[in-house]
Structures are given as structure tokens and as C-alpha cells.
C-alpha atoms as a PDB file:
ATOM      1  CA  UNK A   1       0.000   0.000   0.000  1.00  0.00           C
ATOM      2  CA  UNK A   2       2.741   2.240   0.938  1.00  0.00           C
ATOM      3  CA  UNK A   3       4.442   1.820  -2.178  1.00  0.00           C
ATOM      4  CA  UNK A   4       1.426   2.165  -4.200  1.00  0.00           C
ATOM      5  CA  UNK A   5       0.703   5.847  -2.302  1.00  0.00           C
ATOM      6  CA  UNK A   6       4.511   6.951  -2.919  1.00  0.00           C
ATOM      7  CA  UNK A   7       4.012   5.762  -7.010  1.00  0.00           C
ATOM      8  CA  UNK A   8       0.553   8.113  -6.982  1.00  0.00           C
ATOM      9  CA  UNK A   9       2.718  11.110  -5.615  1.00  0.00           C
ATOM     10  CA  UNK A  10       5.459  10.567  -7.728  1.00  0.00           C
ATOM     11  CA  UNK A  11       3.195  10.490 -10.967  1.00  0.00           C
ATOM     12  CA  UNK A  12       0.532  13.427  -9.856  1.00  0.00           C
ATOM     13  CA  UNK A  13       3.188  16.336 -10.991  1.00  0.00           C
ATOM     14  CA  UNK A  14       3.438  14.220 -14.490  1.00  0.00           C
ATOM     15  CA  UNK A  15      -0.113  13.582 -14.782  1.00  0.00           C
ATOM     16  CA  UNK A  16      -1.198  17.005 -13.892  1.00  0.00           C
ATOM     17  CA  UNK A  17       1.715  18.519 -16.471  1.00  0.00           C
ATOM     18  CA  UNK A  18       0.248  15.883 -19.262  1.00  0.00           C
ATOM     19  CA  UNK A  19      -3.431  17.120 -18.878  1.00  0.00           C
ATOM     20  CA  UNK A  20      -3.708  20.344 -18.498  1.00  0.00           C
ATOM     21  CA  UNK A  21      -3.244  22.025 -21.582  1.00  0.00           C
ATOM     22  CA  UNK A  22      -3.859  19.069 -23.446  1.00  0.00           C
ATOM     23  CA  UNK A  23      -7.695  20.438 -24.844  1.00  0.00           C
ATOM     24  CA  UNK A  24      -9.416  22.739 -23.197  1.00  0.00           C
ATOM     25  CA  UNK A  25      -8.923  25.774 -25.338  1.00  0.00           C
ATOM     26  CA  UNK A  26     -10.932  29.004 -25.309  1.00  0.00           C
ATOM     27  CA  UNK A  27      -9.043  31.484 -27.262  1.00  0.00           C
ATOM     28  CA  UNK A  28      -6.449  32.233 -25.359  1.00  0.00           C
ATOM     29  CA  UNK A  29      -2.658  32.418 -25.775  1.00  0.00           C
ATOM     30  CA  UNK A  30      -1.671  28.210 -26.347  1.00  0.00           C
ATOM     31  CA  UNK A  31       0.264  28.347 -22.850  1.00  0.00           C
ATOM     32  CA  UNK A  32      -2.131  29.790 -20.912  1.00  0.00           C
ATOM     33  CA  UNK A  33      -4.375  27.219 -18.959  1.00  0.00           C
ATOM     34  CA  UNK A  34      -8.098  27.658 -19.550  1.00  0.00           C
ATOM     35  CA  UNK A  35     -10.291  29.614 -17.252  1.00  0.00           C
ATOM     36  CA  UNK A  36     -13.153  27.737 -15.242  1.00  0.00           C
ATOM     37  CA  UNK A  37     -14.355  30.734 -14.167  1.00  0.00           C
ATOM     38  CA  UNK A  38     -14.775  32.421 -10.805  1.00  0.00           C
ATOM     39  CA  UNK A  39     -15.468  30.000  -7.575  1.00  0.00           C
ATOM     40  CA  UNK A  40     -14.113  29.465  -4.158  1.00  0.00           C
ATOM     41  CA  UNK A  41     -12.336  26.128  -3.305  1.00  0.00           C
ATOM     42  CA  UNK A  42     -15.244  24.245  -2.293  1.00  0.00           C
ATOM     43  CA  UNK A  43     -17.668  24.976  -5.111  1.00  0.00           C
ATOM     44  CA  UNK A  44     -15.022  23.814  -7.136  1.00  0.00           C
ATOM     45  CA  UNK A  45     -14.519  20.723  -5.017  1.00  0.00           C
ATOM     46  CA  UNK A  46     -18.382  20.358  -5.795  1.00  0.00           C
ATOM     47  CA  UNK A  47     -17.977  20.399  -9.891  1.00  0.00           C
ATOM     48  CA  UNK A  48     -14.618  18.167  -8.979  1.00  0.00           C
ATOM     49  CA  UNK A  49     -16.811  15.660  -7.396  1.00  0.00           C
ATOM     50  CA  UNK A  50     -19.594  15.885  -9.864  1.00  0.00           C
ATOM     51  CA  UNK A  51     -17.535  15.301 -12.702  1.00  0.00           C
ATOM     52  CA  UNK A  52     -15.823  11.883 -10.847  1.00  0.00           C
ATOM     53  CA  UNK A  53     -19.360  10.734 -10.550  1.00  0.00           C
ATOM     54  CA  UNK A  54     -20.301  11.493 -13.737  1.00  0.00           C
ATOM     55  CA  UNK A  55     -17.260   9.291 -15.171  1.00  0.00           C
ATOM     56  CA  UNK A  56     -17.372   6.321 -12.003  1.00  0.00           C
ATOM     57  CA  UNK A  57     -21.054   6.095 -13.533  1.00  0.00           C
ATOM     58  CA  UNK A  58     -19.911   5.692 -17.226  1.00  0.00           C
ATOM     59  CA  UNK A  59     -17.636   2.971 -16.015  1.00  0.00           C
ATOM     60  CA  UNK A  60     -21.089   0.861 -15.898  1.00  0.00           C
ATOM     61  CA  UNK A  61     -19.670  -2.474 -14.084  1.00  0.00           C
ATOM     62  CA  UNK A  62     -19.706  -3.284 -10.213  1.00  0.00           C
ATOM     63  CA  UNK A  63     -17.130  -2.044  -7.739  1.00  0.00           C
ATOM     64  CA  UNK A  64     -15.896   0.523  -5.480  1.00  0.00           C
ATOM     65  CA  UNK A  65     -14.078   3.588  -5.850  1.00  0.00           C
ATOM     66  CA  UNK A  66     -11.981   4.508  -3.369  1.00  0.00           C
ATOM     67  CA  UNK A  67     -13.291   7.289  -0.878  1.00  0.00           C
ATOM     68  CA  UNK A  68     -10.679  10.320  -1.525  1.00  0.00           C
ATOM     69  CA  UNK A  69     -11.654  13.883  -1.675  1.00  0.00           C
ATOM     70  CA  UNK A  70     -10.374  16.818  -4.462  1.00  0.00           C
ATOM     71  CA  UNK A  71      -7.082  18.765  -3.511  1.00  0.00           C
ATOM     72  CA  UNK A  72      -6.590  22.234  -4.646  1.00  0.00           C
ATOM     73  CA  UNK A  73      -3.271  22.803  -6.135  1.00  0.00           C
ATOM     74  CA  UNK A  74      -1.761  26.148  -7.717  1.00  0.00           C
ATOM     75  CA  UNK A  75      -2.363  27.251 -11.229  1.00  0.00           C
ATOM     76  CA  UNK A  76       0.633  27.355 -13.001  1.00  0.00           C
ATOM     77  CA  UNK A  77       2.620  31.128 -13.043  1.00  0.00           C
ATOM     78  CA  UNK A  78      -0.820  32.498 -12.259  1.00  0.00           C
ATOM     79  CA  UNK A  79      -1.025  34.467  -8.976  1.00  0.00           C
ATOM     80  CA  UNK A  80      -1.513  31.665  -5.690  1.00  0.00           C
ATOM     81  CA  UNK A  81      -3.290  34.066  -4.073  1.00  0.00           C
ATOM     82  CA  UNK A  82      -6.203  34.411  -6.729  1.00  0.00           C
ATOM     83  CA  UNK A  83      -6.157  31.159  -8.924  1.00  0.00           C
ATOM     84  CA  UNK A  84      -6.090  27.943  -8.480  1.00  0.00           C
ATOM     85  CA  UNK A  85      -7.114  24.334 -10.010  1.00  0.00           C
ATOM     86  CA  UNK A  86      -8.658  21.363  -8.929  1.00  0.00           C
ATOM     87  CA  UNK A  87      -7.776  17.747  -8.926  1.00  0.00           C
ATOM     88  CA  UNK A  88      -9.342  14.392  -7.974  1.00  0.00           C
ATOM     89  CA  UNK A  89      -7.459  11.356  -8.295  1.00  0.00           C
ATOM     90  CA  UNK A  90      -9.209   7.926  -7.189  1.00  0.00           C
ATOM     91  CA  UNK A  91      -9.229   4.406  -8.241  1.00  0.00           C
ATOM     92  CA  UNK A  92     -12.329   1.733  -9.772  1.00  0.00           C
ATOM     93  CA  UNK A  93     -11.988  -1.778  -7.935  1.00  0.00           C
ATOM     94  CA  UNK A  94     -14.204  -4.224  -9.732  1.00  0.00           C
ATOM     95  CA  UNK A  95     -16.099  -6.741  -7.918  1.00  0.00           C
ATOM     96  CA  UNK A  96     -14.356  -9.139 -10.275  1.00  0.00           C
ATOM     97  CA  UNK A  97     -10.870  -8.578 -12.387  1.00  0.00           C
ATOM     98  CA  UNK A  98     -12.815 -10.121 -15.358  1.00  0.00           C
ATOM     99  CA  UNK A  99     -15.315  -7.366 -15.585  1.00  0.00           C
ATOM    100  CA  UNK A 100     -12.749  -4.742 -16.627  1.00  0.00           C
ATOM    101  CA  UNK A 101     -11.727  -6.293 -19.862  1.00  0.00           C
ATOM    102  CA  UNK A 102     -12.926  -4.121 -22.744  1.00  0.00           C
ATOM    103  CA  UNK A 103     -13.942  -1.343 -20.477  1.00  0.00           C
ATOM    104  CA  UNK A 104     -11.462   0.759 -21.926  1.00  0.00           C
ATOM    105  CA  UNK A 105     -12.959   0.646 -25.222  1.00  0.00           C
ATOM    106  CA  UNK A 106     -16.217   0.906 -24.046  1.00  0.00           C
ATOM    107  CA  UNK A 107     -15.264   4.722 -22.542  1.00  0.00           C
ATOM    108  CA  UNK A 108     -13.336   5.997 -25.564  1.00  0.00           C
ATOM    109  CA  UNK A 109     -16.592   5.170 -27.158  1.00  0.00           C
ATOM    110  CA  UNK A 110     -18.966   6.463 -24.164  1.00  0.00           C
ATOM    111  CA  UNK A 111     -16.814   9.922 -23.367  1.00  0.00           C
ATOM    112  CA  UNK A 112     -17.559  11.423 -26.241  1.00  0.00           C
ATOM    113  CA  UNK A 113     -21.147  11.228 -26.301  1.00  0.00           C
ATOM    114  CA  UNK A 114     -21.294  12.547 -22.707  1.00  0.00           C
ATOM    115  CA  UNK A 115     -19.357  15.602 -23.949  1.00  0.00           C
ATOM    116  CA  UNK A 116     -15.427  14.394 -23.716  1.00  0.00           C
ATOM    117  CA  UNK A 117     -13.240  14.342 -26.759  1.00  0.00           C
ATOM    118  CA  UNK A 118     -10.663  11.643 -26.320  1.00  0.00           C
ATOM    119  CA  UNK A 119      -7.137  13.306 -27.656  1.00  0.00           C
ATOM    120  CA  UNK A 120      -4.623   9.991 -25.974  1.00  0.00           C
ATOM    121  CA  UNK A 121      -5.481   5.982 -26.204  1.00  0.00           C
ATOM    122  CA  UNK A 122      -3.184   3.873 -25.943  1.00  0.00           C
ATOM    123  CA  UNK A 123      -0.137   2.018 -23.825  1.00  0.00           C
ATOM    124  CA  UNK A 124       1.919   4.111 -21.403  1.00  0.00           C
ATOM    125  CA  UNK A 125       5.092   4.246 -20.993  1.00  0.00           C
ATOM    126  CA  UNK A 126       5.553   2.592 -18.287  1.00  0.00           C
ATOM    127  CA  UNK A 127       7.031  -0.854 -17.862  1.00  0.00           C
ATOM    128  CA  UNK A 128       3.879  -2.546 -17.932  1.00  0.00           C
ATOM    129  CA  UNK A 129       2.662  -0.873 -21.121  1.00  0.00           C
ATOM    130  CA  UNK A 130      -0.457   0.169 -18.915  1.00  0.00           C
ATOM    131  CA  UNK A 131      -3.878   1.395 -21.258  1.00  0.00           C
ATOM    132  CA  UNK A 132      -4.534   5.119 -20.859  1.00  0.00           C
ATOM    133  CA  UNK A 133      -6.781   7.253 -22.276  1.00  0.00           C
ATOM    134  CA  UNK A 134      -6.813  11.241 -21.811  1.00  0.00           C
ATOM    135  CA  UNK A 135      -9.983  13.469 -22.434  1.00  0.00           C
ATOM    136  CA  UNK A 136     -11.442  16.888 -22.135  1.00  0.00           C
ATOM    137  CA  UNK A 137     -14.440  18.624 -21.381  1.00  0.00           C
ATOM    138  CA  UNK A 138     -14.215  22.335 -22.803  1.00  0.00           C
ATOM    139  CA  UNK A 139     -17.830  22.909 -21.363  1.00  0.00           C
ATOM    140  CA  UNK A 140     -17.278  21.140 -17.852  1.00  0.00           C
ATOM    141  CA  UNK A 141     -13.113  22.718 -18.046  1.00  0.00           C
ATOM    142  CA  UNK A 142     -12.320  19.601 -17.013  1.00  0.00           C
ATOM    143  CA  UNK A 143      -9.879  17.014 -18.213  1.00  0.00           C
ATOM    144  CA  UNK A 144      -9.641  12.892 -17.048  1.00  0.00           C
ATOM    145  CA  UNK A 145      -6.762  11.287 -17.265  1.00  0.00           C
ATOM    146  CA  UNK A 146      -7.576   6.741 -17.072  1.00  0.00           C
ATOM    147  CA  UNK A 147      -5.116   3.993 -16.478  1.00  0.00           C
ATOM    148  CA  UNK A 148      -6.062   0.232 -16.417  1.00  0.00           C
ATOM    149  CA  UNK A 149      -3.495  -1.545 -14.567  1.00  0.00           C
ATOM    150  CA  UNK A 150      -4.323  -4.614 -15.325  1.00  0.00           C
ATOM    151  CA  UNK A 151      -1.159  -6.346 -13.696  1.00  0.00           C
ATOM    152  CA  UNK A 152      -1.693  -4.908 -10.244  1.00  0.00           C
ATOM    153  CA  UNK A 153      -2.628  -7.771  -8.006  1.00  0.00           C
ATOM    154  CA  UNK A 154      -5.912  -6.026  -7.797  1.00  0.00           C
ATOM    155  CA  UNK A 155      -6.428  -4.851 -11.448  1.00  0.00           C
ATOM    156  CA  UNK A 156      -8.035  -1.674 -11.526  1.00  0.00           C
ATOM    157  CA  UNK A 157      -8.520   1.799 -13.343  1.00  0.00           C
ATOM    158  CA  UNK A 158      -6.781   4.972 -11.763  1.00  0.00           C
ATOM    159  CA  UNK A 159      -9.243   8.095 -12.764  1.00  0.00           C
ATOM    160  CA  UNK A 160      -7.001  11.655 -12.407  1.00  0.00           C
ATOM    161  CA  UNK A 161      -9.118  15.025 -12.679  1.00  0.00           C
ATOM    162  CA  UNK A 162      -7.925  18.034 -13.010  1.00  0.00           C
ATOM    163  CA  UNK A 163      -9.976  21.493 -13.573  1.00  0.00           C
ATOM    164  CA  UNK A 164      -8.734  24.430 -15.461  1.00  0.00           C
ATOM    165  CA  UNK A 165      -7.421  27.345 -13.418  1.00  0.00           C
ATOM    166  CA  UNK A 166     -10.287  28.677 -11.279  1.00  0.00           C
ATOM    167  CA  UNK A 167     -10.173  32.124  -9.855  1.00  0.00           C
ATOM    168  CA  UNK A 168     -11.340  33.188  -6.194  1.00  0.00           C
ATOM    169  CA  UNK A 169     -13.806  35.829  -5.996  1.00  0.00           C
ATOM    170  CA  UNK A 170     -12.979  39.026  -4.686  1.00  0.00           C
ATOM    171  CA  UNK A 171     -12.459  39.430  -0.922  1.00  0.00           C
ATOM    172  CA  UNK A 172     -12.283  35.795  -0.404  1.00  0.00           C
ATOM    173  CA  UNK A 173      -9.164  33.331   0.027  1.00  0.00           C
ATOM    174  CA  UNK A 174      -8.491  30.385  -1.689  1.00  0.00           C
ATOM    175  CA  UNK A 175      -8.955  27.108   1.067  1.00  0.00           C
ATOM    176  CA  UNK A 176      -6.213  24.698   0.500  1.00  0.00           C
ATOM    177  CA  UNK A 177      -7.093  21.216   0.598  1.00  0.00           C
END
């Protein structure tokens, strides 16, 4: 377990540098990150949370996901003190390994009728050549990042969610989570 915490830490910077800019466009300069508006941290928790739900119900088998809550992070070179982002990063345990064959497929096929354009399908790069697929919402500003790892001893998909850059209304502080 440890070492599966300590491989999630290590990869969040990567995954989060991988997804945001990936889509997510609205007419601003190519390095910018796109605006989700104005919210305070735990609205945006709210559409972070929605939008994992939204996705854990496209999955359409029987499991769990585990039970961890949205972390606000900085926005890249934007000001900490007024923007910020969103992320959400949980796993999909099947009730049996067998069930997640061809699930993959099935959401490249589902995501974009639910709004997502898939830009990334295929193998990682990691050593076991894991399936990933990367998609964006430019209504929702949101962007998923899913890994099957299907030679875990428990295989399962790893869902990574990560908002746009989010800015905190006037006279209020961005809570760090």
C-alpha cells in the first residue's frame, strides 16, 4: 500500500503537467491554462466531485471507488493568491478482475457522447505498457486522465481530474485542501 501511495505522488506532478493544456482551449494564448471561471475552493470541489461521478457512472460495471476527496493545487505562473485548479485522483476496484476487460474501449466510445473528446489511447510508458486514455471537457473545463493496470494484483482503473485554473472571488481566500 505504501508503495502504491509513494508511485501516486510521484506520478501526480506528471499527470497534472500531461493534462492540463492538453484540450481545453478558449481562445487564449496556447500556454495559458483555460479559465473555469470564478469559484471558491469548495464549489469547485463540488464540480470536482460531480464530474468523478459522472465518469465512475460511465464505467457501468460493479465495484468501489476509493473514498478520496479533491485537492486544490496552484495554477501554473498564475497568482496563488487568486487562482487555483482542482484535482481528484481515485481508483475503480471491480467486484471481479474479469469485468474490466474491454472497459477501456467501451469509454473511448462512451466519453464522447457525454461531452469528452478523447485526444490519448493507448499504452503508457511505463514498464507494464499500462492502457490510458486522456480526455477533455471544454464545457465542464475539465480534463480525465484513465489507467487500467491490469497487472496490479488487484487490477483496476486509476481516474485523475484536473480542472482548469479557477479564480477566487474578490475578498475571499483560496482554502487549500
Amino acid at each position: 500500500m505504501k508503495t502504491k501511495l509513494c508511485a501516486i505522488a510521484f506520478t501526480l506532478p506528471i499527470a497534472l503537467t500531461t493534462l492540463i493544456g492538453c484540450g481545453m482551449t478558449d481562445n487564449k494564448k496556447s500556454d495559458d491554462m483555460p479559465s473555469s471561471g470564478v469559484s471558491t475552493s469548495s464549489e469547485a470541489a463540488g464540480d470536482a466531485k460531480r464530474t468523478s461521478s459522472e465518469l465512475y457512472n460511465l464505467i457501468g460495471i460493479k465495484g468501489k471507488a476509493t473514498d478520496t476527496g479533491p485537492g486544490v493545487k496552484e495554477c501554473g505562473k498564475k497568482d496563488p493568491e487568486k487562482y487555483f485548479q482542482m484535482f481528484h485522483s481515485w481508483s475503480f476496484i471491480p467486484d471481479s478482475s474479469e469485468q474490466l476487460s474491454g472497459v477501456m474501449e467501451q469509454l473511448k466510445v462512451k466519453l464522447p457522447r457525454h461531452g469528452w473528446e478523447v485526444v490519448e489511447y493507448g499504452p503508457d510508458s511505463s514498464r507494464n505498457k499500462n492502457l490510458s486514455l486522456t480526455a477533455d471537457n471544454d464545457t465542464k473545463k475539465f480534463s480525465v486522465n484513465i489507467t487500467y493496470q491490469a497487472k496490479d494484483n488487484l487490477p483496476n482503473l486509476n481516474f485523475f481530474v484536473v480542472s482548469g485554473c479557477y479564480q477566487v472571488p474578490d475578498g475571499q481566500k483560496i482554502e487549500r485542501f
